[in-house]
Protein backbone atom coordinates (compact mmCIF):
# COMPACT_ATOMS: atom_id res chain seq x y z
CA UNK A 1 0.00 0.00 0.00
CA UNK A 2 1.05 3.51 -1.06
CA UNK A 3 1.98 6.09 1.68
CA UNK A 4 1.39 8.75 -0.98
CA UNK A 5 -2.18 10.23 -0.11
CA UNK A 6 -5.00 10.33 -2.78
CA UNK A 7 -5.07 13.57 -5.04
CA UNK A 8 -8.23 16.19 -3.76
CA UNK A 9 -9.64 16.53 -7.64
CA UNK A 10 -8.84 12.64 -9.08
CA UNK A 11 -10.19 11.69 -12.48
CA UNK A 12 -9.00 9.03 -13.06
CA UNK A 13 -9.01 7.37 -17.09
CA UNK A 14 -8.32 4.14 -17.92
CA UNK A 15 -5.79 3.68 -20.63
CA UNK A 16 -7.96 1.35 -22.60
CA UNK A 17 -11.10 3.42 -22.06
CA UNK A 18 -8.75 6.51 -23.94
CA UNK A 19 -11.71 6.56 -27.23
CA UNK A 20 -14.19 7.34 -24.57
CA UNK A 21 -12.26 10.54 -24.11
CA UNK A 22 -11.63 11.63 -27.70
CA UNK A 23 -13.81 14.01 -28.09
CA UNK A 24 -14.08 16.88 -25.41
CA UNK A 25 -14.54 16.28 -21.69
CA UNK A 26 -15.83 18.75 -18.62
CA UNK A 27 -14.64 18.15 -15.51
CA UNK A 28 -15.08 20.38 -12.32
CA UNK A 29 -14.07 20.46 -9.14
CA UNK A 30 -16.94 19.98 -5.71
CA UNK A 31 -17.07 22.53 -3.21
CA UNK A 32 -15.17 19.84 -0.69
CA UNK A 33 -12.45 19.36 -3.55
CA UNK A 34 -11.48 23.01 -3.77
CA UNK A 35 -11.37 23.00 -0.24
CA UNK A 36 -9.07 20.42 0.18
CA UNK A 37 -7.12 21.92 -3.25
CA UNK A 38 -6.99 25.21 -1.50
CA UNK A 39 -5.51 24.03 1.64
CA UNK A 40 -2.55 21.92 -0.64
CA UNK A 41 -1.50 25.14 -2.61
CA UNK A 42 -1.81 27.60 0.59
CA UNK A 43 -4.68 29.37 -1.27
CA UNK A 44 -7.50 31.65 0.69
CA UNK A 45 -10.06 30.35 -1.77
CA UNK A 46 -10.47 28.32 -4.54
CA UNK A 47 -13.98 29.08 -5.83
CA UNK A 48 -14.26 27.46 -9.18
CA UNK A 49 -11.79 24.56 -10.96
CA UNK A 50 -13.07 23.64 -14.11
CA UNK A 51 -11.53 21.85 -17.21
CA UNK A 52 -11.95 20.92 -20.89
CA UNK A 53 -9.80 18.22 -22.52
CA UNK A 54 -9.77 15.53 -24.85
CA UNK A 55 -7.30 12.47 -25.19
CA UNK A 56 -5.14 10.93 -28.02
CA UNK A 57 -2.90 8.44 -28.55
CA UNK A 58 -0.59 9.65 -30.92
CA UNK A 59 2.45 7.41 -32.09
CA UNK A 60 2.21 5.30 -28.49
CA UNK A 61 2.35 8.55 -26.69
CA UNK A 62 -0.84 9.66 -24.41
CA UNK A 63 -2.06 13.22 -24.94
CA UNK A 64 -4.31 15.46 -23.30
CA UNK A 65 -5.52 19.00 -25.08
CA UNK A 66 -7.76 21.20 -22.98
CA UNK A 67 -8.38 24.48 -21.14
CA UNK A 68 -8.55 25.28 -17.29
CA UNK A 69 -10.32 28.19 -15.68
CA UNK A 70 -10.46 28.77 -12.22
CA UNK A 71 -11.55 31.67 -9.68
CA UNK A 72 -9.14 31.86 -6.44
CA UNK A 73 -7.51 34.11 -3.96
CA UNK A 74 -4.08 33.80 -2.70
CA UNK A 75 -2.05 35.46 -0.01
CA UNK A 76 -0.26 38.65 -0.88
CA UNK A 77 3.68 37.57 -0.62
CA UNK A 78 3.65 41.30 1.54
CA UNK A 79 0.54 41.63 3.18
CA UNK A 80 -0.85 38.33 3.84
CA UNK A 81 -3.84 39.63 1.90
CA UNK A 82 -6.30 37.49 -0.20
CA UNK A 83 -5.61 38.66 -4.43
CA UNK A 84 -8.19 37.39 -6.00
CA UNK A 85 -7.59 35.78 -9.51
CA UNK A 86 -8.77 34.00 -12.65
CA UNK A 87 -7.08 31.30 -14.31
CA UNK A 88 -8.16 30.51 -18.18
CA UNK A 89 -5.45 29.06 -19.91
CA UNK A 90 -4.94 25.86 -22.64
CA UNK A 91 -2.47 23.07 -21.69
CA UNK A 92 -0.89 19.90 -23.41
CA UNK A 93 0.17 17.39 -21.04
CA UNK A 94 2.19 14.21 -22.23
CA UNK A 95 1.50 11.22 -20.45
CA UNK A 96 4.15 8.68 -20.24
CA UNK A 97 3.89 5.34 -18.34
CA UNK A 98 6.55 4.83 -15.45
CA UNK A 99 8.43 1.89 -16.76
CA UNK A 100 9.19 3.90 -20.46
CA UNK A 101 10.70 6.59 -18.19
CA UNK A 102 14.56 6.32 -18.43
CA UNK A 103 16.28 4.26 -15.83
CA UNK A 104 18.60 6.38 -13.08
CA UNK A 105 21.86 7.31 -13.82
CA UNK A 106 21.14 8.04 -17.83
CA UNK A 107 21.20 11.23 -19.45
CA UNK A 108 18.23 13.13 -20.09
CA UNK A 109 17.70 15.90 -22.57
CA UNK A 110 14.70 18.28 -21.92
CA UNK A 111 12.85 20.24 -23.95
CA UNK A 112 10.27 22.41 -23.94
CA UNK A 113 7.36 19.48 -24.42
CA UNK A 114 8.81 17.81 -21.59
CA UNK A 115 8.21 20.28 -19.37
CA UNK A 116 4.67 19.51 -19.25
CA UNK A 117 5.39 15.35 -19.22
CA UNK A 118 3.46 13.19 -16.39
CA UNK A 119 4.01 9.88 -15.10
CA UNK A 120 1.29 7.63 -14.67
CA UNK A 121 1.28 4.00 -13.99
CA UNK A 122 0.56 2.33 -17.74
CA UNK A 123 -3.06 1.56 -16.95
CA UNK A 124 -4.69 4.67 -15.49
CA UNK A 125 -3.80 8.09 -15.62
CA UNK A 126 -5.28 11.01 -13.58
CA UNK A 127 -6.49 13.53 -15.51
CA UNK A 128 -8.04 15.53 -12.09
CA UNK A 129 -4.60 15.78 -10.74
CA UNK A 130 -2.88 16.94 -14.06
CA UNK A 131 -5.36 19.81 -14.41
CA UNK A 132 -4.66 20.37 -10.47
CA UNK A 133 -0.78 20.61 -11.16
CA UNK A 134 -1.56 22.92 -14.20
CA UNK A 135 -3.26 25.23 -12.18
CA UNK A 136 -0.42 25.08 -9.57
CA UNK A 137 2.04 26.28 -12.35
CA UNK A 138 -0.31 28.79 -13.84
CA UNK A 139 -0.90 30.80 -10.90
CA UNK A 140 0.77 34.15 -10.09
CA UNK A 141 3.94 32.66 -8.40
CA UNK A 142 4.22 36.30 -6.57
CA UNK A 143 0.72 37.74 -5.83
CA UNK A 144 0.49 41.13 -5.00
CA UNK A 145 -2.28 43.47 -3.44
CA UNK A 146 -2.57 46.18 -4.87
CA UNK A 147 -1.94 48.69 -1.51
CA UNK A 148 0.98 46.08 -1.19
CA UNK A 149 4.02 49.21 -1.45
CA UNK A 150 2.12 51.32 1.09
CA UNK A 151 1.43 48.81 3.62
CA UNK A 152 5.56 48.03 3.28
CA UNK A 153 6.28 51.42 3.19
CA UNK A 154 4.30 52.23 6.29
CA UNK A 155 6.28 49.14 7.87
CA UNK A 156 9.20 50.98 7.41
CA UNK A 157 10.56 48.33 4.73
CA UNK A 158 12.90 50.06 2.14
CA UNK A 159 12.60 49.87 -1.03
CA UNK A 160 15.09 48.67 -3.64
CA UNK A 161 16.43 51.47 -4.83
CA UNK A 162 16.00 53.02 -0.94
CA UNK A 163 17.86 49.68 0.24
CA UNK A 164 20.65 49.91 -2.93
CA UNK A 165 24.13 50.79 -2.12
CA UNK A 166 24.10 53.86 -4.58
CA UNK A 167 20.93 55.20 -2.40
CA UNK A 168 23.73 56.12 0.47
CA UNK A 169 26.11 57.68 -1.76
CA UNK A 170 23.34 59.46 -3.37
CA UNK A 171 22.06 60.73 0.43
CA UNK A 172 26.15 61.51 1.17
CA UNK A 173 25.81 63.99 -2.37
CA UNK A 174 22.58 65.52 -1.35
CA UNK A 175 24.57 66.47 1.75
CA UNK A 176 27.09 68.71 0.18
């Protein structure tokens, strides 16, 4: 048994069920599984998690095309603040099974497409948890409110050029 806990938002597709997902596919996310998504990515709210895809099998390789949208809030990296924020963006994932990955100790080459390759076991793949992960990587990686520089400023936290080393010889010229 697996010490790895179950994803929040699983879909999960057989690999020989792949024609019932060739043509597009809606999935969204319950109340309770944006919850529980919202607590794994330290969000203040995860309203909505929807997505569109569709699956192919193209030259032994597992593909899915589709679009995610979702409404959320995360903390402001100053304030602590909820910054609300929309998510509607298209995605290619590239599903390769776990014993076609390379074995350790050889030399991988990455490119672009590989950037957005899963894992999955060679009989069932998640789809739920890939659109999770994709909304992971699409969100704002430094969210900002927008009072953000006066609430810093009124903390007495300098800015950059304030905290740069020029910004004392500049002070030292004003001087003269």
């Amino acid at each position: 048994m697996s010490d790895t806990p179950a994803p929040e938002f699983s879909r999960p597709v057989r690999v020989d069920q792949l024609a019932r997902h060739a043509k597009p596919v809606t999935i969204t996310a319950e109340p309770a599984e944006c919850e529980a998504l919202a607590r794994r990515f330290n969000l203040s709210a995860l309203d909505r998690l929807e997505a569109d895809y569709a699956l192919s099998e193209e030259n032994g390789a597992i593909y899915a095309r589709g679009r995610v949208r979702a409404d959320l809030a995360q903390p402001c990296v100053a304030t602590g603040a909820a910054v609300p924020e929309r998510i509607d963006t298209d995605f290619v994932l590239h599903f390769v099974a776990a014993e076609e990955e390379a074995v350790e100790g050889d030399e991988l080459e990455l490119d672009a497409e590989d950037c957005d390759t899963i894992l999955y076991d060679g009989q069932l793949l998640d789809i739920g948890e890939a659109v999770a992960e994709t909304l992971a990587l699409s969100m704002e990686p430094y969210p900002r409110a927008p009072d953000a520089d006066k609430v810093l400023r009124e903390a007495g936290v300098l800015t950059e050029e304030q905290a740069s080393p020029f910004a004392a010889l500049l002070s030292l010229k004003d001087k003269k």
